[in-house]
C-alpha atoms as a PDB file:
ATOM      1  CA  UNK A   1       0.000   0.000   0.000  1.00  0.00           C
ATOM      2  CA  UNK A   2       1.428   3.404  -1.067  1.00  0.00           C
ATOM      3  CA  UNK A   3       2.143   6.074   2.147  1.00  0.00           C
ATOM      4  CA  UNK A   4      -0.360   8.977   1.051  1.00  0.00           C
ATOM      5  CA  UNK A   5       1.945  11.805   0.500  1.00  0.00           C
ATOM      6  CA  UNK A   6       2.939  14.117   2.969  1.00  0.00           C
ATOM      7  CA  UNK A   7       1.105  17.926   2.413  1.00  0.00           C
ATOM      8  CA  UNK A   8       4.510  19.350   2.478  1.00  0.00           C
ATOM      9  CA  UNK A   9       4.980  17.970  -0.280  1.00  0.00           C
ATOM     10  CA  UNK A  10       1.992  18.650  -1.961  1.00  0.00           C
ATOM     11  CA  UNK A  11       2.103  22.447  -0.991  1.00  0.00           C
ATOM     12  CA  UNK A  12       5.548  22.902  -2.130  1.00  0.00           C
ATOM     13  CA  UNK A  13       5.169  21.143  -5.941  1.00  0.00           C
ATOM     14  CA  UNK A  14       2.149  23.612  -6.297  1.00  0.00           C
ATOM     15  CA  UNK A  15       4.443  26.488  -5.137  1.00  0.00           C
ATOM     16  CA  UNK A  16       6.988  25.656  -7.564  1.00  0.00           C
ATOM     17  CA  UNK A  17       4.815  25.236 -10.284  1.00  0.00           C
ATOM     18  CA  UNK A  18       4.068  28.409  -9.872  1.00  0.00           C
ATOM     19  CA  UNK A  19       7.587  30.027  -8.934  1.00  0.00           C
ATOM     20  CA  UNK A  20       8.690  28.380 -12.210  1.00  0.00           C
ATOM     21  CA  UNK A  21       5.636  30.318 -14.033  1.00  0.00           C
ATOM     22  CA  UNK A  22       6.507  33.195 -12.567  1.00  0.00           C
ATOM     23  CA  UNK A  23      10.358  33.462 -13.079  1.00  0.00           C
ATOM     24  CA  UNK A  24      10.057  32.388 -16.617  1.00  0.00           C
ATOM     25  CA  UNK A  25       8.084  35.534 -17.442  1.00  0.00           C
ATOM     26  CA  UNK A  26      11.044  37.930 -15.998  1.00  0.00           C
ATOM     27  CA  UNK A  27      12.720  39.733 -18.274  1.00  0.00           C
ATOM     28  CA  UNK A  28      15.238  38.584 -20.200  1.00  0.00           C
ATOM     29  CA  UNK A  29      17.818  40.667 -18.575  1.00  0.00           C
ATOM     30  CA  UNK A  30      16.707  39.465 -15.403  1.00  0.00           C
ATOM     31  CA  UNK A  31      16.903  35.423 -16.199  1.00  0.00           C
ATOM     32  CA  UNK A  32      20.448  34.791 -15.345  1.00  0.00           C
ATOM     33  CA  UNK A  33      20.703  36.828 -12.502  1.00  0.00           C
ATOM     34  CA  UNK A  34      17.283  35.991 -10.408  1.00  0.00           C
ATOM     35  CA  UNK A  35      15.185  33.555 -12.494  1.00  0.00           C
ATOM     36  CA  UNK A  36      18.270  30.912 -12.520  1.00  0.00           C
ATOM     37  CA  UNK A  37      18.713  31.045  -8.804  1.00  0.00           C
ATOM     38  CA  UNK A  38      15.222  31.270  -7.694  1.00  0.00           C
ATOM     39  CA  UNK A  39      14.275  28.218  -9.896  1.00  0.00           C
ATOM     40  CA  UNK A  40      17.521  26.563  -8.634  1.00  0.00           C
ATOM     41  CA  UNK A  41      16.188  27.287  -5.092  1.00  0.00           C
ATOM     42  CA  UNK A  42      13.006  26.024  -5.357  1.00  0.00           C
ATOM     43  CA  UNK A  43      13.797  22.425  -7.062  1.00  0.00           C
ATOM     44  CA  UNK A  44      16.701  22.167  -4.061  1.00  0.00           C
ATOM     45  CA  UNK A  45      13.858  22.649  -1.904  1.00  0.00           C
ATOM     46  CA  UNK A  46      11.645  19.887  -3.139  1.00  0.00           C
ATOM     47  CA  UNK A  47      14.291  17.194  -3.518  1.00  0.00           C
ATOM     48  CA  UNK A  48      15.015  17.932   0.213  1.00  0.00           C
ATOM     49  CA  UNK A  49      11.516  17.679   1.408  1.00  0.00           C
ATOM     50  CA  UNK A  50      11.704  14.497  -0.927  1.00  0.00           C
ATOM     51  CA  UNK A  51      14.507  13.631   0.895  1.00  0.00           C
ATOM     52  CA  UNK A  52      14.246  14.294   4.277  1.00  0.00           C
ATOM     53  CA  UNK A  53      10.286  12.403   3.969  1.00  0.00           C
ATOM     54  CA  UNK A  54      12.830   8.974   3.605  1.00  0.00           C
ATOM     55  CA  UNK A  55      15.746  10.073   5.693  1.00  0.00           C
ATOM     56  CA  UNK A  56      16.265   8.874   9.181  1.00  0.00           C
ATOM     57  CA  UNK A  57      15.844  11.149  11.887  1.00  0.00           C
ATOM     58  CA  UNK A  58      18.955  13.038  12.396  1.00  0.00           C
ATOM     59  CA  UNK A  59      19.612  13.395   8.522  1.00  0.00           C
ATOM     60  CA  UNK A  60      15.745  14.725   8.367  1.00  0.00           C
ATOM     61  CA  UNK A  61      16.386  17.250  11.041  1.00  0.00           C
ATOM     62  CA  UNK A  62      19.127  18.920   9.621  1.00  0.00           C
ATOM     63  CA  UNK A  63      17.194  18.731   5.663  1.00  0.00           C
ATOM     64  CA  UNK A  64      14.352  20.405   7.283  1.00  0.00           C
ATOM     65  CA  UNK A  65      16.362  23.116   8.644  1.00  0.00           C
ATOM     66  CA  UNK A  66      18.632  23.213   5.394  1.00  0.00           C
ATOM     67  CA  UNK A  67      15.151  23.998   3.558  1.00  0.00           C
ATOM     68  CA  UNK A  68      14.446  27.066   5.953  1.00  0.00           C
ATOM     69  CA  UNK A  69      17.648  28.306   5.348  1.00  0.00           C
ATOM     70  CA  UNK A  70      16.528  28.122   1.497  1.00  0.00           C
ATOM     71  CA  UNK A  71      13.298  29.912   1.964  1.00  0.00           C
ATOM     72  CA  UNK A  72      14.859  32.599   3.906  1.00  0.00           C
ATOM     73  CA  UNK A  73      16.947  32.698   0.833  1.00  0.00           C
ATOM     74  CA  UNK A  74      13.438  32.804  -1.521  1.00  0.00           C
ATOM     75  CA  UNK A  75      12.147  35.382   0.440  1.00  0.00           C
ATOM     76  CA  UNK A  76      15.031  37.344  -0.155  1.00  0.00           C
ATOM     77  CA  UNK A  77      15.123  36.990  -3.587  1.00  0.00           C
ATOM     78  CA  UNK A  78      11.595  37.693  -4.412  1.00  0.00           C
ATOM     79  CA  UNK A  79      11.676  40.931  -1.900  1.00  0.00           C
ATOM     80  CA  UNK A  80      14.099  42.072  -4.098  1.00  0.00           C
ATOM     81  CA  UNK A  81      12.788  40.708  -7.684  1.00  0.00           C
ATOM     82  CA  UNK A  82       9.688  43.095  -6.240  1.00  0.00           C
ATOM     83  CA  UNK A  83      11.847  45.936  -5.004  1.00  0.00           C
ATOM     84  CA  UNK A  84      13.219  46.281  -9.334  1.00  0.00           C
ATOM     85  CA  UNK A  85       9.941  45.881 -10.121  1.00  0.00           C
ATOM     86  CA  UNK A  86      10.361  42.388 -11.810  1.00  0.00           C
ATOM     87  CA  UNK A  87       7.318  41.381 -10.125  1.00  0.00           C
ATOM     88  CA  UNK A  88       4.036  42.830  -9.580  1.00  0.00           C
ATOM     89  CA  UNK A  89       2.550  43.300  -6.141  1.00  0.00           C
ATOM     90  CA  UNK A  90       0.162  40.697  -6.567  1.00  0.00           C
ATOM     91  CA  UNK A  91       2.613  38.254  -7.546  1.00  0.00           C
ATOM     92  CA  UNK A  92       4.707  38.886  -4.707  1.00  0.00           C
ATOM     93  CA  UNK A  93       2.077  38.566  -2.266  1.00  0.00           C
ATOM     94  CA  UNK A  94       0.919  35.092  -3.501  1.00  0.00           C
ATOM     95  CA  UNK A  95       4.451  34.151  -3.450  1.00  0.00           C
ATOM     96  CA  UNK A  96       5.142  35.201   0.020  1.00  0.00           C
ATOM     97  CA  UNK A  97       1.912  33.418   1.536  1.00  0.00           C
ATOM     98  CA  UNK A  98       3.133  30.675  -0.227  1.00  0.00           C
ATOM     99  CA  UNK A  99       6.372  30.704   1.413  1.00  0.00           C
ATOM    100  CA  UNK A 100       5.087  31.634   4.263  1.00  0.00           C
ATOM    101  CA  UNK A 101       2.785  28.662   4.631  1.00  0.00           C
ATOM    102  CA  UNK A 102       5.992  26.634   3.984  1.00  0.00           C
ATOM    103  CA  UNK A 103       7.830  28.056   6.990  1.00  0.00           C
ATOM    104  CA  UNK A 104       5.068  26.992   8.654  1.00  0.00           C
ATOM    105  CA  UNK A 105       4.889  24.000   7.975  1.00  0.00           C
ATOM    106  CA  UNK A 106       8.371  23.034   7.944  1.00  0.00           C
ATOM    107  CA  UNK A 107       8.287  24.373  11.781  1.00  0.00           C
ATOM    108  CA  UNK A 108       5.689  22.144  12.156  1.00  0.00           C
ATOM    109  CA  UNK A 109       7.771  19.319  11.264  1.00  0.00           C
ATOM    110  CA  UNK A 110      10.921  20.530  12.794  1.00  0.00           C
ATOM    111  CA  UNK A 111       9.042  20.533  16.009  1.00  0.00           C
ATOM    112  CA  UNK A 112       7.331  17.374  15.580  1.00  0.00           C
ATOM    113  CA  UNK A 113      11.227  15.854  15.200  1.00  0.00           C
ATOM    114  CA  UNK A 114      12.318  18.084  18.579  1.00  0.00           C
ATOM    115  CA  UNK A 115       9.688  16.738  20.720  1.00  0.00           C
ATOM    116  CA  UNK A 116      10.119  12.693  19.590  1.00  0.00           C
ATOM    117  CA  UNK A 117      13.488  13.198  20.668  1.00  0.00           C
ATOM    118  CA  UNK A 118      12.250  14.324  24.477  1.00  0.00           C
END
């Protein structure tokens, strides 16, 4: 029987989908400088979520806290993709919830880990 996937998971493929969208409409001047490393970001992101889901314990804890290091890193980017005016307002906004909610959630799991270990 297949383990129904984790909504982690699920949350962040959607937000990538959508990061990818996003940065692939950015001007061509701005591909190689933010687009590149954003998208970069993001798909490091989801192959450690992928990978701390199978890891053991210890190796999951420090994924999960390798991933908030790379949203803190997405948030930057973004605040300052919106800062040029590479995105829009509204764009920005649904990317920040988005990462946001990730945080979250990561937290979530990060404390989940913490508290097994008391």
């Amino acid at each position: 029987m297949t383990e129904p996937e984790l909504p982690l998971l699920l949350q962040w493929e959607r937000t990538t989908q959508d990061i990818l969208d996003r940065t692939a409409r950015l001007p061509k001047a701005a591909r190689f400088t933010f687009a590149t490393r954003i998208d970069n970001i993001a798909l490091d992101v989801m192959e450690k979520l992928t990978l701390a889901r199978f890891a053991a314990k210890p190796t999951r804890a420090a994924l999960l806290a390798e991933v908030d290091t790379a949203l803190a890193r997405l948030r930057v980017l973004f605040r300052l993709c919106h800062g040029r005016r590479l995105v829009d307002g509204g764009a920005y906004e649904v990317v920040a919830r988005n990462l946001d909610e990730a945080g979250r959630m990561v937290g979530g799991w990060r404390q989940s880990l913490k508290a097994e270990q008391t």
